[in-house]
PDB file of N, CA and C in Angstrom:
ATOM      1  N   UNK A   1       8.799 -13.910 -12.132  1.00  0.00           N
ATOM      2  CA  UNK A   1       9.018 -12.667 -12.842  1.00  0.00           C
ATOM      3  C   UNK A   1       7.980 -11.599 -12.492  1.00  0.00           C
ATOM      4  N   UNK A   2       6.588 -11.871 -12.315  1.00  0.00           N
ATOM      5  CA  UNK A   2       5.414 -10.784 -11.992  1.00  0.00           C
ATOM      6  C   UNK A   2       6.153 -10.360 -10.318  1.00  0.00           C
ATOM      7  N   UNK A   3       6.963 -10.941  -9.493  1.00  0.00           N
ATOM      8  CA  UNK A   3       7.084 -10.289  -8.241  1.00  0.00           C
ATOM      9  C   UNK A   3       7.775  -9.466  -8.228  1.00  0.00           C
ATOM     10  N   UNK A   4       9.215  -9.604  -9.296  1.00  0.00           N
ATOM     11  CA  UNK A   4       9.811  -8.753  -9.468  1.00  0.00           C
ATOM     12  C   UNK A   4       9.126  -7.220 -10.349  1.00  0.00           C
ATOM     13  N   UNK A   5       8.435  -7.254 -11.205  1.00  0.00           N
ATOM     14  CA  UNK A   5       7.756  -6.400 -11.833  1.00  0.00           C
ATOM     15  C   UNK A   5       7.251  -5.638 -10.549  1.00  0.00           C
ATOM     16  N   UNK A   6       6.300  -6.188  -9.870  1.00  0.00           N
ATOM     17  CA  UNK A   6       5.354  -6.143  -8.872  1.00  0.00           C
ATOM     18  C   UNK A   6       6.363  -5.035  -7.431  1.00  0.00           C
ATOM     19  N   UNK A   7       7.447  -5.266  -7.464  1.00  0.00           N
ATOM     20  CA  UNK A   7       8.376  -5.203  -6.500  1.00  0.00           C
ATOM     21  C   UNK A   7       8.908  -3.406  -7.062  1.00  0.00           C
ATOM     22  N   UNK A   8       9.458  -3.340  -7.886  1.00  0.00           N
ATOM     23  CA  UNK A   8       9.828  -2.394  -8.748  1.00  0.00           C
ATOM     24  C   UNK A   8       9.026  -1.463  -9.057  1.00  0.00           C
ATOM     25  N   UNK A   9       7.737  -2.086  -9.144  1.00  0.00           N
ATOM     26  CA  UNK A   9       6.591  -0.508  -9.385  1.00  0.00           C
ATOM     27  C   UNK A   9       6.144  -0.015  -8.409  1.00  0.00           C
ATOM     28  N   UNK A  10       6.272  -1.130  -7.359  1.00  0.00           N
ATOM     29  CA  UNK A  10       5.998  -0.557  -5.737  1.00  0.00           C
ATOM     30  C   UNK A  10       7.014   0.790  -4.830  1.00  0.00           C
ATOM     31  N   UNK A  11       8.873  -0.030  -5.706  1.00  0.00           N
ATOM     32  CA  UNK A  11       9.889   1.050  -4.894  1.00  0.00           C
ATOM     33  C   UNK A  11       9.943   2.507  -6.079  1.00  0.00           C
ATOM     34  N   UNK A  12       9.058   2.541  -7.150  1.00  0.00           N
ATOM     35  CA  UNK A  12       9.409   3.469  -7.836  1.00  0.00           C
ATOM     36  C   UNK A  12       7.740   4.429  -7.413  1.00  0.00           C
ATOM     37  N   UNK A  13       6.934   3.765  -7.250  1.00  0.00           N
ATOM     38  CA  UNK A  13       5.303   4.694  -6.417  1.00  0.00           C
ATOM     39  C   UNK A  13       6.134   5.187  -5.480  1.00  0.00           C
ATOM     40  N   UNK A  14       6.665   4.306  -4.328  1.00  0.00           N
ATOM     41  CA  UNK A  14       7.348   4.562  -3.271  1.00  0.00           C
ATOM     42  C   UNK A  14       8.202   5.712  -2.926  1.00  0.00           C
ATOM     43  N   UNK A  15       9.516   5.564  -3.940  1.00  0.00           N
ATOM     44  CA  UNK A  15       9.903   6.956  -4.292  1.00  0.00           C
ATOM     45  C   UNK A  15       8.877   8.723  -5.074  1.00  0.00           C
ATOM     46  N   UNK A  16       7.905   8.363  -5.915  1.00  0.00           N
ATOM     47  CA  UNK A  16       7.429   8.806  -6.374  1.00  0.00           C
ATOM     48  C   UNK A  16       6.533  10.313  -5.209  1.00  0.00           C
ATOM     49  N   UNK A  17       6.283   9.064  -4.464  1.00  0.00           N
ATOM     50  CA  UNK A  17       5.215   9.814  -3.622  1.00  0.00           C
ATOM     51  C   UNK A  17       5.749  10.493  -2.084  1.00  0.00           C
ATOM     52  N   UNK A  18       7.215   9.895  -2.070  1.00  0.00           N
ATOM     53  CA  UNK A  18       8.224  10.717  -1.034  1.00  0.00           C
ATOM     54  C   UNK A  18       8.450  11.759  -1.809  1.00  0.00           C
ATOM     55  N   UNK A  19       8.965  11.775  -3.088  1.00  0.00           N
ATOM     56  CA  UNK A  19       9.062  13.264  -3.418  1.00  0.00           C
ATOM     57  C   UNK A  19       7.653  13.874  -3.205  1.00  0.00           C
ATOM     58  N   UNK A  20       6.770  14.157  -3.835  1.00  0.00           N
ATOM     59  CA  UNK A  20       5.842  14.369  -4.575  1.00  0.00           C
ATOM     60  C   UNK A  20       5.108  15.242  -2.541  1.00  0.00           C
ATOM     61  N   UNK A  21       4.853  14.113  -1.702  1.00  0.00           N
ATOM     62  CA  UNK A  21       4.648  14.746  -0.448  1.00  0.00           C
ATOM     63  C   UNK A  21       5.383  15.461   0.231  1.00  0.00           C
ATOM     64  N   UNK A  22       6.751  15.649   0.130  1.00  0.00           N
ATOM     65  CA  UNK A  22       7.808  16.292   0.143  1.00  0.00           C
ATOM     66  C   UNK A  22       7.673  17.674  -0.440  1.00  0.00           C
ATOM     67  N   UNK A  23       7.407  17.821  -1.621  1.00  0.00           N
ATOM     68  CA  UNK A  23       6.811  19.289  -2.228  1.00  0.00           C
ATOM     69  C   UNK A  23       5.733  20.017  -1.633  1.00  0.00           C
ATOM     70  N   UNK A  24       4.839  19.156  -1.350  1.00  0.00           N
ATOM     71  CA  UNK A  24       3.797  19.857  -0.898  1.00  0.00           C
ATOM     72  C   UNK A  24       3.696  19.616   0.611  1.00  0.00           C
ATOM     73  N   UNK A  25       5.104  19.885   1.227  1.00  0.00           N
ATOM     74  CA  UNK A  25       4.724  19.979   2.340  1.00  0.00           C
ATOM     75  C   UNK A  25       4.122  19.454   3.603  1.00  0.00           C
ATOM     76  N   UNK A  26       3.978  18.021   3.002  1.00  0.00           N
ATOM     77  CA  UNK A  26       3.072  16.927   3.709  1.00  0.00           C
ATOM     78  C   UNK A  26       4.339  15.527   5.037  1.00  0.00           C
ATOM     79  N   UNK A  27       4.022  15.180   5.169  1.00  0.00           N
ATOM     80  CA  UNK A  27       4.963  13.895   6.078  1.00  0.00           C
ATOM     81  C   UNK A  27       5.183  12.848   5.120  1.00  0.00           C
ATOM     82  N   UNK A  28       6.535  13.523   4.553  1.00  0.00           N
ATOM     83  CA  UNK A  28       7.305  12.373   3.139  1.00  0.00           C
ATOM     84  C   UNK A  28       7.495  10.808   3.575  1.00  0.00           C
ATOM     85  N   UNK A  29       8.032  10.906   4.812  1.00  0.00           N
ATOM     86  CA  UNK A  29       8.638   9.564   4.973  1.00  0.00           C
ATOM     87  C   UNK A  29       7.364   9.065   5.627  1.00  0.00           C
ATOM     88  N   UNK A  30       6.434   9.262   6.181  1.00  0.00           N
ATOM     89  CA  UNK A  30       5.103   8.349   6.638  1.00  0.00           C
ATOM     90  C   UNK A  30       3.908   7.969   5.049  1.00  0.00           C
ATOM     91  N   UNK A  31       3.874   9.049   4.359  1.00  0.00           N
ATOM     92  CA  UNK A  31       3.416   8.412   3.347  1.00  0.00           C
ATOM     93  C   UNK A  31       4.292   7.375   2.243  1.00  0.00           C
ATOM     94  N   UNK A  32       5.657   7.631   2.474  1.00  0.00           N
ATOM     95  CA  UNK A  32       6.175   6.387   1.319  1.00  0.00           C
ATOM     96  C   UNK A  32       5.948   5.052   2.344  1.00  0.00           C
ATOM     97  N   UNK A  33       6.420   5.013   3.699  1.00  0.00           N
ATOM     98  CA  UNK A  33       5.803   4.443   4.732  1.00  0.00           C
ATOM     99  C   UNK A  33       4.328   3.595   4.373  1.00  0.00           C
ATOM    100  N   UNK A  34       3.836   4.118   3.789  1.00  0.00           N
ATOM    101  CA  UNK A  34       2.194   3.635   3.635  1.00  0.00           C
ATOM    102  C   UNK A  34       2.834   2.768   2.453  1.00  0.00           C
ATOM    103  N   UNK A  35       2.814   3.621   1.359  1.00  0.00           N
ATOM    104  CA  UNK A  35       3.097   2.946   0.098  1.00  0.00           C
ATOM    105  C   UNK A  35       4.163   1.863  -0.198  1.00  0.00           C
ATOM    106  N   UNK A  36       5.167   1.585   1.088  1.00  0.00           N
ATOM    107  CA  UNK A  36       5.889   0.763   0.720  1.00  0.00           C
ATOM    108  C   UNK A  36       5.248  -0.604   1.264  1.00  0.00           C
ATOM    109  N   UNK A  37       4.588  -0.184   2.551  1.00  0.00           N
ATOM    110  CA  UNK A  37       3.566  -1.766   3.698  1.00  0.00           C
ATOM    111  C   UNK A  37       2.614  -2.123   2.674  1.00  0.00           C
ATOM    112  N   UNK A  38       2.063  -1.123   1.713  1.00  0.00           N
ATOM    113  CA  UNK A  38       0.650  -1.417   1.257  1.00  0.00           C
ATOM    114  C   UNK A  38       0.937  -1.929   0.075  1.00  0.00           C
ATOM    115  N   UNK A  39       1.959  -1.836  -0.498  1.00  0.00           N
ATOM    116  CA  UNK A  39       1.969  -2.481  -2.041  1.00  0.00           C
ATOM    117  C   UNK A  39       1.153  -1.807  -2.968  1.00  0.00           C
ATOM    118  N   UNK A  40       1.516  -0.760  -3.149  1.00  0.00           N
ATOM    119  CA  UNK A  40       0.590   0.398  -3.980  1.00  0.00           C
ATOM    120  C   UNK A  40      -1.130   0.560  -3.547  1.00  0.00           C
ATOM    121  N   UNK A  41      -1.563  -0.161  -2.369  1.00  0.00           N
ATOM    122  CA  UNK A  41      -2.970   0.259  -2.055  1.00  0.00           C
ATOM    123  C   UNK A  41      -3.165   1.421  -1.023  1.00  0.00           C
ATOM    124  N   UNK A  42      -1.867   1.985  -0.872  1.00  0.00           N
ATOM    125  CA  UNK A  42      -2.247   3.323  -0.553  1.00  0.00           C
ATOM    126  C   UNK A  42      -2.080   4.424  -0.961  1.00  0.00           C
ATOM    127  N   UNK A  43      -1.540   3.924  -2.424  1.00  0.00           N
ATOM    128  CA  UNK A  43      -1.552   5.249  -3.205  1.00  0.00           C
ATOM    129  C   UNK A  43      -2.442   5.955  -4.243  1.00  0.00           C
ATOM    130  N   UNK A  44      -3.721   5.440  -4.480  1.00  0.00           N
ATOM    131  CA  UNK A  44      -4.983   6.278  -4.158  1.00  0.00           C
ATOM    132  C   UNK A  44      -5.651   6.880  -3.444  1.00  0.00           C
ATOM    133  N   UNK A  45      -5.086   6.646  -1.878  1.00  0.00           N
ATOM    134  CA  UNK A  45      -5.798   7.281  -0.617  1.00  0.00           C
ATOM    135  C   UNK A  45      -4.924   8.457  -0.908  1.00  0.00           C
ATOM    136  N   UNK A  46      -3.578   8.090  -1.117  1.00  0.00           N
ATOM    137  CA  UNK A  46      -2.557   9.660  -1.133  1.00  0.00           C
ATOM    138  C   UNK A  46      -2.855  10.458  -1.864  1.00  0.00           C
ATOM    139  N   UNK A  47      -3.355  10.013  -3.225  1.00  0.00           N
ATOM    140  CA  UNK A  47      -3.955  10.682  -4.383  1.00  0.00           C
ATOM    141  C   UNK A  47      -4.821  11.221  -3.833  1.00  0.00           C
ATOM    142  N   UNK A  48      -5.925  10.934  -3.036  1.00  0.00           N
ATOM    143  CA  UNK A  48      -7.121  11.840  -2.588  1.00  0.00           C
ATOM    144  C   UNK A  48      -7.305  12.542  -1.577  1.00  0.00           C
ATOM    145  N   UNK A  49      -5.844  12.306  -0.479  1.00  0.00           N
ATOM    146  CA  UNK A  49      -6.240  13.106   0.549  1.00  0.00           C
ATOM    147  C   UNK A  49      -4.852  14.621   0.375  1.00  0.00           C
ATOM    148  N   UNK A  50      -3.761  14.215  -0.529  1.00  0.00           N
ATOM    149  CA  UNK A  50      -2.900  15.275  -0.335  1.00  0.00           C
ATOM    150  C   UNK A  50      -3.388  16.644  -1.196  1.00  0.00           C
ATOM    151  N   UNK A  51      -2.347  17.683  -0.811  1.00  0.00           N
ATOM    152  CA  UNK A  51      -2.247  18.840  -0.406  1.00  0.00           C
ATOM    153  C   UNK A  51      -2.255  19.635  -2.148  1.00  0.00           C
ATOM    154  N   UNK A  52      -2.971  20.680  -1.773  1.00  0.00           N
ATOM    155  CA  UNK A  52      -2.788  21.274  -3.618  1.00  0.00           C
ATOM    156  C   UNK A  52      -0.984  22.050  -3.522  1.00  0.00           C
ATOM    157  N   UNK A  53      -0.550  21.777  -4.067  1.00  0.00           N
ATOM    158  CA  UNK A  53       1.367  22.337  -4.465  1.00  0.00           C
ATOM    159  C   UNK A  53       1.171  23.656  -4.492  1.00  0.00           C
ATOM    160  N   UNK A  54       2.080  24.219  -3.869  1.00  0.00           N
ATOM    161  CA  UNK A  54       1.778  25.434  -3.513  1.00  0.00           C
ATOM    162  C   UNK A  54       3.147  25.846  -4.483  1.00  0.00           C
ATOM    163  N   UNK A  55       2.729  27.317  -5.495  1.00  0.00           N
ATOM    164  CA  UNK A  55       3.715  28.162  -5.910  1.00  0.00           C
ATOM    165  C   UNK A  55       3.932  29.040  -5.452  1.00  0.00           C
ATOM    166  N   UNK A  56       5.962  29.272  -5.341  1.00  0.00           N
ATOM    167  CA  UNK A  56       6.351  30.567  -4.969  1.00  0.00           C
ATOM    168  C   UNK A  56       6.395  31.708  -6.120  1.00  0.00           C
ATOM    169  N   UNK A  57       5.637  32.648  -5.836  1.00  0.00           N
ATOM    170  CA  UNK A  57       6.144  33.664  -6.747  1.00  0.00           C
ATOM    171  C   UNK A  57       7.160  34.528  -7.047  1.00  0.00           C
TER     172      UNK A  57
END
């Protein structure tokens, strides 16, 4: 049961952070890329290296 948990919070970071790099303009599909090989250990690096969201006025 923890793999499945484990599995599910990984494809929902996963999705999370394709959008999320996607907004700001960044390479969507190489960072979910990270986050899907890494099992959520690269989604603190994403947290610290992406882009401030840019508003249109």
């Amino acid at each position: 049961m923890p793999f499945v948990f484990i599995f599910v919070v990984s494809i929902v970071a996963t999705y999370w952070t394709f959008k999320d790099a996607k907004s700001r303009g960044m390479n969507a599909q190489g960072w979910a890329l990270v986050i899907l090989l890494t099992s959520m250990l690269g989604l603190p690096i994403y947290l610290v290296v992406r882009r401030p969201k840019t508003t249109s006025a």
